[in-house]
Structure formats: structure tokens, C-alpha cells
PDB file of N, CA and C in Angstrom:
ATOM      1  N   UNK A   1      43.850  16.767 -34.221  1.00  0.00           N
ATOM      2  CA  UNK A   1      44.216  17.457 -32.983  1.00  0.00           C
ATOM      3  C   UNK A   1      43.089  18.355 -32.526  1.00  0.00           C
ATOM      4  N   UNK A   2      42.609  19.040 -33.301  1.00  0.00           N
ATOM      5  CA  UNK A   2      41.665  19.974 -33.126  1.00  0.00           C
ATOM      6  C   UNK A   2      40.177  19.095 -32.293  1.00  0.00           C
ATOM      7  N   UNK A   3      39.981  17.572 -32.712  1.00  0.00           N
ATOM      8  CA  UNK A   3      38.497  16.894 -32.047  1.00  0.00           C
ATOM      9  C   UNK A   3      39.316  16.623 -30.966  1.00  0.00           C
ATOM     10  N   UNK A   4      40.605  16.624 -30.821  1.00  0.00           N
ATOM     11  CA  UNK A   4      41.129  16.376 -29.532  1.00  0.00           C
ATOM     12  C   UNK A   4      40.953  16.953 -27.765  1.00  0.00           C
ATOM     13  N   UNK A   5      41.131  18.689 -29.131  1.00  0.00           N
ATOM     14  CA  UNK A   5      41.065  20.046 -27.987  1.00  0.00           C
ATOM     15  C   UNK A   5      39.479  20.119 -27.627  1.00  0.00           C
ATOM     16  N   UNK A   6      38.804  19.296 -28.453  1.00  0.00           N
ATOM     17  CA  UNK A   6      37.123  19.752 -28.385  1.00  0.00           C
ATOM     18  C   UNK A   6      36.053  18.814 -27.374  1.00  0.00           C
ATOM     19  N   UNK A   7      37.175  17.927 -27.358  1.00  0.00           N
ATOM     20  CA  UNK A   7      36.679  16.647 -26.768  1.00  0.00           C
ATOM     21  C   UNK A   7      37.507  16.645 -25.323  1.00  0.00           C
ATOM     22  N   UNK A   8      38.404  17.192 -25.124  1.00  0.00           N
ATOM     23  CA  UNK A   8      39.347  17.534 -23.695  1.00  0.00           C
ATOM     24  C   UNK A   8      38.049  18.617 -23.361  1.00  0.00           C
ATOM     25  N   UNK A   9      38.022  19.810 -24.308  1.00  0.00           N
ATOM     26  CA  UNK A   9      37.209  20.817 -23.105  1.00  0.00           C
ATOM     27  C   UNK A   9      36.027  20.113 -23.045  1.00  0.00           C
ATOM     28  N   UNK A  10      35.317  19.234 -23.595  1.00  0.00           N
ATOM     29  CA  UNK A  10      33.536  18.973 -23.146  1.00  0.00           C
ATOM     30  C   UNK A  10      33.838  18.236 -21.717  1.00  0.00           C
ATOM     31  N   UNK A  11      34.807  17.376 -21.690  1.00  0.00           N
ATOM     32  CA  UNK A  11      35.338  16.246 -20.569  1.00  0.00           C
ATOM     33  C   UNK A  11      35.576  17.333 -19.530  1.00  0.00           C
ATOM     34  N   UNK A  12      36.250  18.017 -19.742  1.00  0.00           N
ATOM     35  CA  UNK A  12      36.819  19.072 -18.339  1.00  0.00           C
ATOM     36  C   UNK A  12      35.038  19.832 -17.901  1.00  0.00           C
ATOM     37  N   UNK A  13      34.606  20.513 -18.793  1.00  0.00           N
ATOM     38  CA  UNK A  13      33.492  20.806 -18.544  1.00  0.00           C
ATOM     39  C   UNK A  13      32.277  20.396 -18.305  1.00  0.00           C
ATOM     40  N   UNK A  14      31.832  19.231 -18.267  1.00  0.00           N
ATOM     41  CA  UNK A  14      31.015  17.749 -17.772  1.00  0.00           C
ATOM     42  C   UNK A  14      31.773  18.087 -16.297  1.00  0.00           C
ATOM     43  N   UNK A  15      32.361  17.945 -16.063  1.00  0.00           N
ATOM     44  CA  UNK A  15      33.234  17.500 -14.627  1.00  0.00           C
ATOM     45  C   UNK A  15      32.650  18.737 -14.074  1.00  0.00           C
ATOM     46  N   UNK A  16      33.015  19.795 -14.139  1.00  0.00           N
ATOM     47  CA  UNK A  16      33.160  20.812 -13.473  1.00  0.00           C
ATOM     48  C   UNK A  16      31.695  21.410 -13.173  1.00  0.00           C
ATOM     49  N   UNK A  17      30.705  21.007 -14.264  1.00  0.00           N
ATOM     50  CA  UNK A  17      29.354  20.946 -13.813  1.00  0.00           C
ATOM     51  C   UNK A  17      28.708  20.009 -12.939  1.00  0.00           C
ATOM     52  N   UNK A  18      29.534  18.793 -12.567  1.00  0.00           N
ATOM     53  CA  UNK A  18      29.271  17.627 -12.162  1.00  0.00           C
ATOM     54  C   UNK A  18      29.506  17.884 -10.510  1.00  0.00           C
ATOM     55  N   UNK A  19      30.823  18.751 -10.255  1.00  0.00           N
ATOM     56  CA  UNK A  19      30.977  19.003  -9.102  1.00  0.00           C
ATOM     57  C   UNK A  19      30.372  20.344  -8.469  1.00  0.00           C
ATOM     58  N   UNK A  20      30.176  21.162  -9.226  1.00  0.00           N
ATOM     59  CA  UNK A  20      28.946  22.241  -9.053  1.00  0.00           C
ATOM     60  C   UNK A  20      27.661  21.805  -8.617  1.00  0.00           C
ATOM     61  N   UNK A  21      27.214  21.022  -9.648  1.00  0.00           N
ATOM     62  CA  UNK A  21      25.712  20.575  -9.375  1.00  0.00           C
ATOM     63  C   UNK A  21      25.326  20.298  -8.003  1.00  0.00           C
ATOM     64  N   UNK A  22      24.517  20.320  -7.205  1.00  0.00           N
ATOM     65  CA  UNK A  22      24.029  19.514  -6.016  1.00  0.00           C
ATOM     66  C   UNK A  22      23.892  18.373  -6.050  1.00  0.00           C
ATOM     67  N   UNK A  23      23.771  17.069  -5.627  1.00  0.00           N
ATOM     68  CA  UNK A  23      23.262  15.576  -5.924  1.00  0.00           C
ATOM     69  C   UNK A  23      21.803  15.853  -5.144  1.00  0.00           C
ATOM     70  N   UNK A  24      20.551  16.287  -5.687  1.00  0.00           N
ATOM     71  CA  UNK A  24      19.447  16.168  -5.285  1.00  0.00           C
ATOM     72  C   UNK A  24      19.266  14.605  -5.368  1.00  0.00           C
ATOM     73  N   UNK A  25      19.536  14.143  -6.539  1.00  0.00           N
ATOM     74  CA  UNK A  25      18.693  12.916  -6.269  1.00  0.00           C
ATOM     75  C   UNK A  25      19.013  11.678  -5.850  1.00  0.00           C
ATOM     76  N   UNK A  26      20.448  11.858  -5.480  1.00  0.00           N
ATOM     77  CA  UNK A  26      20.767  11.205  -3.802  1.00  0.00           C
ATOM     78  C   UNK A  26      20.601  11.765  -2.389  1.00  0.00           C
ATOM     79  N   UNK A  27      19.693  13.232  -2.800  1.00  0.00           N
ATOM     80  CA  UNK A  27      19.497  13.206  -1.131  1.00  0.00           C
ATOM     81  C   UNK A  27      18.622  12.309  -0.138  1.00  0.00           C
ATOM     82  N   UNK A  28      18.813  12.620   0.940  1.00  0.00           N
ATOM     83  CA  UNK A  28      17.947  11.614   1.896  1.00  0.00           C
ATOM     84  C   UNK A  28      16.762  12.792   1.674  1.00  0.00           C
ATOM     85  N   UNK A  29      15.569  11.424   1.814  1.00  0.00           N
ATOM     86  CA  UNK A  29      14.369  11.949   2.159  1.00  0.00           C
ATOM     87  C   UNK A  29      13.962  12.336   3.113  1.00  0.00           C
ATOM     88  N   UNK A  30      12.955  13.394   3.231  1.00  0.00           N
ATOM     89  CA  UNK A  30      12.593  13.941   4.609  1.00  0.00           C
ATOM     90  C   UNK A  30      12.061  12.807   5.137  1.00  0.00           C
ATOM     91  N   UNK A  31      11.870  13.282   6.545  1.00  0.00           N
ATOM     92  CA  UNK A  31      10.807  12.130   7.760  1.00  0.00           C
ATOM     93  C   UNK A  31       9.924  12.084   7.238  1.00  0.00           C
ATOM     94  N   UNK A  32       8.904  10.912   6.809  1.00  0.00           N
ATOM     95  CA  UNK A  32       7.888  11.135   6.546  1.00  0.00           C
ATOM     96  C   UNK A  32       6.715  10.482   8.018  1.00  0.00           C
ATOM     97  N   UNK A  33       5.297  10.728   8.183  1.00  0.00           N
ATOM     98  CA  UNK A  33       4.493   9.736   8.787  1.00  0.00           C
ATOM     99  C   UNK A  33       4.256   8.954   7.646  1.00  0.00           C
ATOM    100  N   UNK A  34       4.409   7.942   9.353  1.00  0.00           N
ATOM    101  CA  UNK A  34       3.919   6.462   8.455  1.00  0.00           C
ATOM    102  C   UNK A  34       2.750   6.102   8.279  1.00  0.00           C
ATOM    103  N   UNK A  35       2.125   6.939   8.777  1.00  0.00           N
ATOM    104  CA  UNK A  35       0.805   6.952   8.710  1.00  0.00           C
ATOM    105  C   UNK A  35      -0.236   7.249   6.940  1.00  0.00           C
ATOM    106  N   UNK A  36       0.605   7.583   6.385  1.00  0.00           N
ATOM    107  CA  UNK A  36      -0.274   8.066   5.257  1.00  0.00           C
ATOM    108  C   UNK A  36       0.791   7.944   3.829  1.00  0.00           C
ATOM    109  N   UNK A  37       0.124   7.417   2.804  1.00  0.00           N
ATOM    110  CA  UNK A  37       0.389   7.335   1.494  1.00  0.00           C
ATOM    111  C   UNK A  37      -0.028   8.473   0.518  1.00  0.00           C
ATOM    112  N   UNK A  38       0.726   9.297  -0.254  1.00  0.00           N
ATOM    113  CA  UNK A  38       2.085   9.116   0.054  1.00  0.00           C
ATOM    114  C   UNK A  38       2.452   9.979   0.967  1.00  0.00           C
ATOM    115  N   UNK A  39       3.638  10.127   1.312  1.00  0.00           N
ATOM    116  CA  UNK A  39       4.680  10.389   2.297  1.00  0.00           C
ATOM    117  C   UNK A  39       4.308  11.926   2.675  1.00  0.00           C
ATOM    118  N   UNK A  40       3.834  12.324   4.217  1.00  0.00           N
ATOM    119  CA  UNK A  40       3.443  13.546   4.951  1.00  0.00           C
ATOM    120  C   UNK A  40       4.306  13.724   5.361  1.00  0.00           C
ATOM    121  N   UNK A  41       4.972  15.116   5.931  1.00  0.00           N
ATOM    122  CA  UNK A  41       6.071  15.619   6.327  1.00  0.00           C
ATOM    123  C   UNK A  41       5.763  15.373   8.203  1.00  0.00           C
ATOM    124  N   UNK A  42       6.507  15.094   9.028  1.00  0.00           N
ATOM    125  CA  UNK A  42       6.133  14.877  10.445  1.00  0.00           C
ATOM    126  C   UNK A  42       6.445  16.783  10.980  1.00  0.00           C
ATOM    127  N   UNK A  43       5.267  17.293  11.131  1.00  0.00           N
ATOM    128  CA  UNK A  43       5.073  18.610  11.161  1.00  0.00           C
ATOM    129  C   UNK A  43       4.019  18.828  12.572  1.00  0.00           C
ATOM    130  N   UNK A  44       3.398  19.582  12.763  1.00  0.00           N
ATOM    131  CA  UNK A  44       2.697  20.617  14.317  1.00  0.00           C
ATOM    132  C   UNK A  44       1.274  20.131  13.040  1.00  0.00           C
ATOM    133  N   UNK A  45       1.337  20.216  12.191  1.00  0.00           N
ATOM    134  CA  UNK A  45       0.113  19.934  11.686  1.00  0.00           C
ATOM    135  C   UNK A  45      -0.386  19.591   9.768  1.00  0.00           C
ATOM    136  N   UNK A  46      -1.067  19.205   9.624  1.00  0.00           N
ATOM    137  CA  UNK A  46      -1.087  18.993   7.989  1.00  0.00           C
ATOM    138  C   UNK A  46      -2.737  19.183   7.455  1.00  0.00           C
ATOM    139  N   UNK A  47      -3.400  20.008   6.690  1.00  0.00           N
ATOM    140  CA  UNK A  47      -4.613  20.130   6.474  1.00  0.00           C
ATOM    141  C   UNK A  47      -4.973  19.440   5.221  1.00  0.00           C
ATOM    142  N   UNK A  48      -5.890  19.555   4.549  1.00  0.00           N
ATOM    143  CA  UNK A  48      -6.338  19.246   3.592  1.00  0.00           C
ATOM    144  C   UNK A  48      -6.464  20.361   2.206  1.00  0.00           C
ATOM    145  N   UNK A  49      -6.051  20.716   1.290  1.00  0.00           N
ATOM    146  CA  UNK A  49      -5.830  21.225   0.426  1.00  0.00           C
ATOM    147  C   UNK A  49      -6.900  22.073   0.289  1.00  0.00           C
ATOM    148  N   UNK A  50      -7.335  22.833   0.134  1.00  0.00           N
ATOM    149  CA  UNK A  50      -8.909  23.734  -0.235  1.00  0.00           C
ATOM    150  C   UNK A  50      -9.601  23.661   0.704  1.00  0.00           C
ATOM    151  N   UNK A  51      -9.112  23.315   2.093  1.00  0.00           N
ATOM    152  CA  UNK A  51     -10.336  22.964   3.337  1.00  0.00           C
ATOM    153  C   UNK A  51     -10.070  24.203   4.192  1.00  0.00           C
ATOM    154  N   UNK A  52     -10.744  24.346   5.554  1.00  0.00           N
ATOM    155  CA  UNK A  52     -10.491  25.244   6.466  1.00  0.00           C
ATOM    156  C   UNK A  52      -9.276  25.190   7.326  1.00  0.00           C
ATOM    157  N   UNK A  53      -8.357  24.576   7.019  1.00  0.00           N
ATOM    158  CA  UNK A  53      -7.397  24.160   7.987  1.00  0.00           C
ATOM    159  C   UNK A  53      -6.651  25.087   7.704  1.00  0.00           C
ATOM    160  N   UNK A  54      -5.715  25.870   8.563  1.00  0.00           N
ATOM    161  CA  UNK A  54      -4.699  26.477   9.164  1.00  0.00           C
ATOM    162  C   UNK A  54      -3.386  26.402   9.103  1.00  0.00           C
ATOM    163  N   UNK A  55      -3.128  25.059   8.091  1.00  0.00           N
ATOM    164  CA  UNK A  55      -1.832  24.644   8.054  1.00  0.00           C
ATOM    165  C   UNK A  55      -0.825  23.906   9.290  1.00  0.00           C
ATOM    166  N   UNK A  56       0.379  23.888   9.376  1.00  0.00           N
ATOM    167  CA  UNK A  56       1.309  24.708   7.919  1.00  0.00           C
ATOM    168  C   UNK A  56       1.246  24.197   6.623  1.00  0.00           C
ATOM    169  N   UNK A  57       0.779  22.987   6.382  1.00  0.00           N
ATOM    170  CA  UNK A  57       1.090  21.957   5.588  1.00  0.00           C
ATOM    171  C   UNK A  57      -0.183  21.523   4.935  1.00  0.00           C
ATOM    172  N   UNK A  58      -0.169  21.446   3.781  1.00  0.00           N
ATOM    173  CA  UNK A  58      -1.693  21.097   3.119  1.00  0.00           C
ATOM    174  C   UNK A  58      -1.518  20.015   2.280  1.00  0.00           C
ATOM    175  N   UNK A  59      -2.308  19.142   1.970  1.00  0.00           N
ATOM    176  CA  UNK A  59      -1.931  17.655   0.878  1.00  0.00           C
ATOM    177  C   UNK A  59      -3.786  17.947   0.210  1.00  0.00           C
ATOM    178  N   UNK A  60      -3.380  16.925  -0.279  1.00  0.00           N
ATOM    179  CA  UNK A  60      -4.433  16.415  -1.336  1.00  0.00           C
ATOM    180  C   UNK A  60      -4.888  15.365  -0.605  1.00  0.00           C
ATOM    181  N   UNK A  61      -5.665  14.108  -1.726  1.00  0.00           N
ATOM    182  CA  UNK A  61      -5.859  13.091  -1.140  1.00  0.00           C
ATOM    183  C   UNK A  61      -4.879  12.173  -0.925  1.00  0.00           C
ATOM    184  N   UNK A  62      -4.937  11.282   0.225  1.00  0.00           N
ATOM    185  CA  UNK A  62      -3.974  10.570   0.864  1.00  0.00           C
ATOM    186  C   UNK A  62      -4.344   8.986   1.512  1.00  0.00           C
ATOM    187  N   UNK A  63      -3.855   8.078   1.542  1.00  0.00           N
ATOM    188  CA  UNK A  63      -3.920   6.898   1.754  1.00  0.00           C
ATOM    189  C   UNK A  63      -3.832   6.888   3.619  1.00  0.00           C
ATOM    190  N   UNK A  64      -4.529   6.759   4.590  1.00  0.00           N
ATOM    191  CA  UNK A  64      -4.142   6.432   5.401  1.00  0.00           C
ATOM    192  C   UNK A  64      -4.310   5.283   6.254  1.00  0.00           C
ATOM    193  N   UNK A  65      -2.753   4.479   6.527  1.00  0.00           N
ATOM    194  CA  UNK A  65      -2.452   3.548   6.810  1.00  0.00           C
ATOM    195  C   UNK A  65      -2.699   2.755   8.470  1.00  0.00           C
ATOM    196  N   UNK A  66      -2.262   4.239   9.444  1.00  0.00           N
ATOM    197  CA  UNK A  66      -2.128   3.795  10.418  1.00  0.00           C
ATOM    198  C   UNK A  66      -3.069   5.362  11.817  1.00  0.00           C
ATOM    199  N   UNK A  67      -2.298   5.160  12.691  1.00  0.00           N
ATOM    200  CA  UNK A  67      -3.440   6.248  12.711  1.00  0.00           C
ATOM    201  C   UNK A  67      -3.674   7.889  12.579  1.00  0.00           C
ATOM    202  N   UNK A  68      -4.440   8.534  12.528  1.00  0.00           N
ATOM    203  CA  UNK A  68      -4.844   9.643  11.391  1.00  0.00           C
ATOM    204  C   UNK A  68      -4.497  10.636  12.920  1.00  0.00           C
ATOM    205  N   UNK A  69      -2.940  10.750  12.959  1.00  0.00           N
ATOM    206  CA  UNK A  69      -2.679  12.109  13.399  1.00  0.00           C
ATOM    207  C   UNK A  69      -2.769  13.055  13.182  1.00  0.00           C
ATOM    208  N   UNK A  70      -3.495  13.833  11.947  1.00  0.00           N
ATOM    209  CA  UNK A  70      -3.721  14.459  11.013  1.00  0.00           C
ATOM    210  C   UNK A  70      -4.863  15.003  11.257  1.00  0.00           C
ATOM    211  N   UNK A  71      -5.956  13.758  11.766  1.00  0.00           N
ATOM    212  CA  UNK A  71      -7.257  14.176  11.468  1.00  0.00           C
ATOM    213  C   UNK A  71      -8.017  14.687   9.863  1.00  0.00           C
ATOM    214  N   UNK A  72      -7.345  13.920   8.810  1.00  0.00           N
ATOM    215  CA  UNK A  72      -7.249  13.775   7.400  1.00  0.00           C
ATOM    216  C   UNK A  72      -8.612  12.768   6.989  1.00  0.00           C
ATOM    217  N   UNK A  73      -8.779  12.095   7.800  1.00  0.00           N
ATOM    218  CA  UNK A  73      -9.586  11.161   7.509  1.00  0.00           C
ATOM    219  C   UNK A  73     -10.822  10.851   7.992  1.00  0.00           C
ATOM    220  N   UNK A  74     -12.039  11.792   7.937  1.00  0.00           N
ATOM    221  CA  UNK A  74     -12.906  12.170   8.834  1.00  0.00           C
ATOM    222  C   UNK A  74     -13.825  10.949   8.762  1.00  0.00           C
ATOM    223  N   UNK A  75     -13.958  10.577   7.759  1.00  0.00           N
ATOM    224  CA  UNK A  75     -15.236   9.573   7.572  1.00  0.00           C
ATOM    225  C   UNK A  75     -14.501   7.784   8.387  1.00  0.00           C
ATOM    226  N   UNK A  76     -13.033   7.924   8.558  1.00  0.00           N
ATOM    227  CA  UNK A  76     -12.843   6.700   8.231  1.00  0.00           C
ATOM    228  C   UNK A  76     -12.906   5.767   7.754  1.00  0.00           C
ATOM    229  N   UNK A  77     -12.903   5.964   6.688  1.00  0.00           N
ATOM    230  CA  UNK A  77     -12.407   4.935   5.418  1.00  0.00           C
ATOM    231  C   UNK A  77     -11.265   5.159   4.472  1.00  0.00           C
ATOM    232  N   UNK A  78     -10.176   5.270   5.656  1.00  0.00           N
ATOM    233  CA  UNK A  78      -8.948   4.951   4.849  1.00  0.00           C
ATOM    234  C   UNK A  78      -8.601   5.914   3.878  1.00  0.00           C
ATOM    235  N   UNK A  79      -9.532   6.833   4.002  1.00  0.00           N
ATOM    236  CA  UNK A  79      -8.726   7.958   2.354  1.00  0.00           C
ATOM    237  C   UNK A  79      -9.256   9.363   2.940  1.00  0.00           C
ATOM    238  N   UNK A  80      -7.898  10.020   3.129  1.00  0.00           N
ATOM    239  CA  UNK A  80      -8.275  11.442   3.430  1.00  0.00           C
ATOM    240  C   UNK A  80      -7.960  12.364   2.342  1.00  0.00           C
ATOM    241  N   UNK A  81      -9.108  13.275   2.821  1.00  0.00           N
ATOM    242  CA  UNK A  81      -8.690  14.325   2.123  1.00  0.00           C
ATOM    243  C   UNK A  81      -9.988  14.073   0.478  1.00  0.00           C
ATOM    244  N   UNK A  82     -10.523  13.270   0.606  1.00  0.00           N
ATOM    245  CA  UNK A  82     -11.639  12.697  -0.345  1.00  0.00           C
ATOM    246  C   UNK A  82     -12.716  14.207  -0.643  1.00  0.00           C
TER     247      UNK A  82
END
């Protein structure tokens, strides 16, 4: 009886954390541009990480696919932020 009572409260308490929790990792993903690998937030602007840019938004290096609304990709060759 007693693994009974122990095994009812873990079950009740699983649950009750279960419905607490948030589901982050079914949320929807933000907008991204399609422009760039991986995924840029569609924002007023996006700079380059350690560069002179102003923001709001700063990345690293980035794949870009289509065209460089960003201005990420100075040399043109496909990889900003190099």
C-alpha cells in the first residue's frame, strides 16, 4: 500500500508540473527572413556581431540565400558576417 501512496503522489505530481510548465518546445517559431541561414528575425535592422552597426539585432556569420536586406554580405559571396 505504501508504493501505492508513493507512486499516486509522483503521478499527481508529474501532472501538475506538466500543466504548469510552458510548452516551449511546441511553440511557433518567430518570422524568420528567408533570406539568410540560419533563421534572422524580420526586424528595422540586423548588424553583424562585433561590427559598427547600431542594431537592434546582431548575428554572427550567416548563410545568405536570397537578397541581403541586411546588408550582411558586403563582399558578396554568399556568407555574411565573415
Amino acid at each position: 500500500m505504501k508504493y501505492a501512496v508513493t507512486l499516486g503522489s509522483a503521478v499527481v505530481a508529474a501532472f501538475a508540473f506538466a500543466i504548469a510548465t510552458p510548452a516551449v518546445a511546441t511553440a511557433q517559431p518567430s518570422k524568420c527572413h528567408s533570406s539568410y541561414i540560419p533563421c534572422l528575425p524580420i526586424v528595422s535592422d540586423v548588424d553583424c556581431a562585433g561590427g559598427s552597426g547600431d542594431g537592434p539585432v546582431y548575428t554572427g556569420r550567416v548563410q545568405v540565400v536570397g537578397p541581403d536586406d541586411y546588408g550582411l554580405d558586403r563582399d558578396g559571396d554568399g556568407i555574411g558576417c565573415e
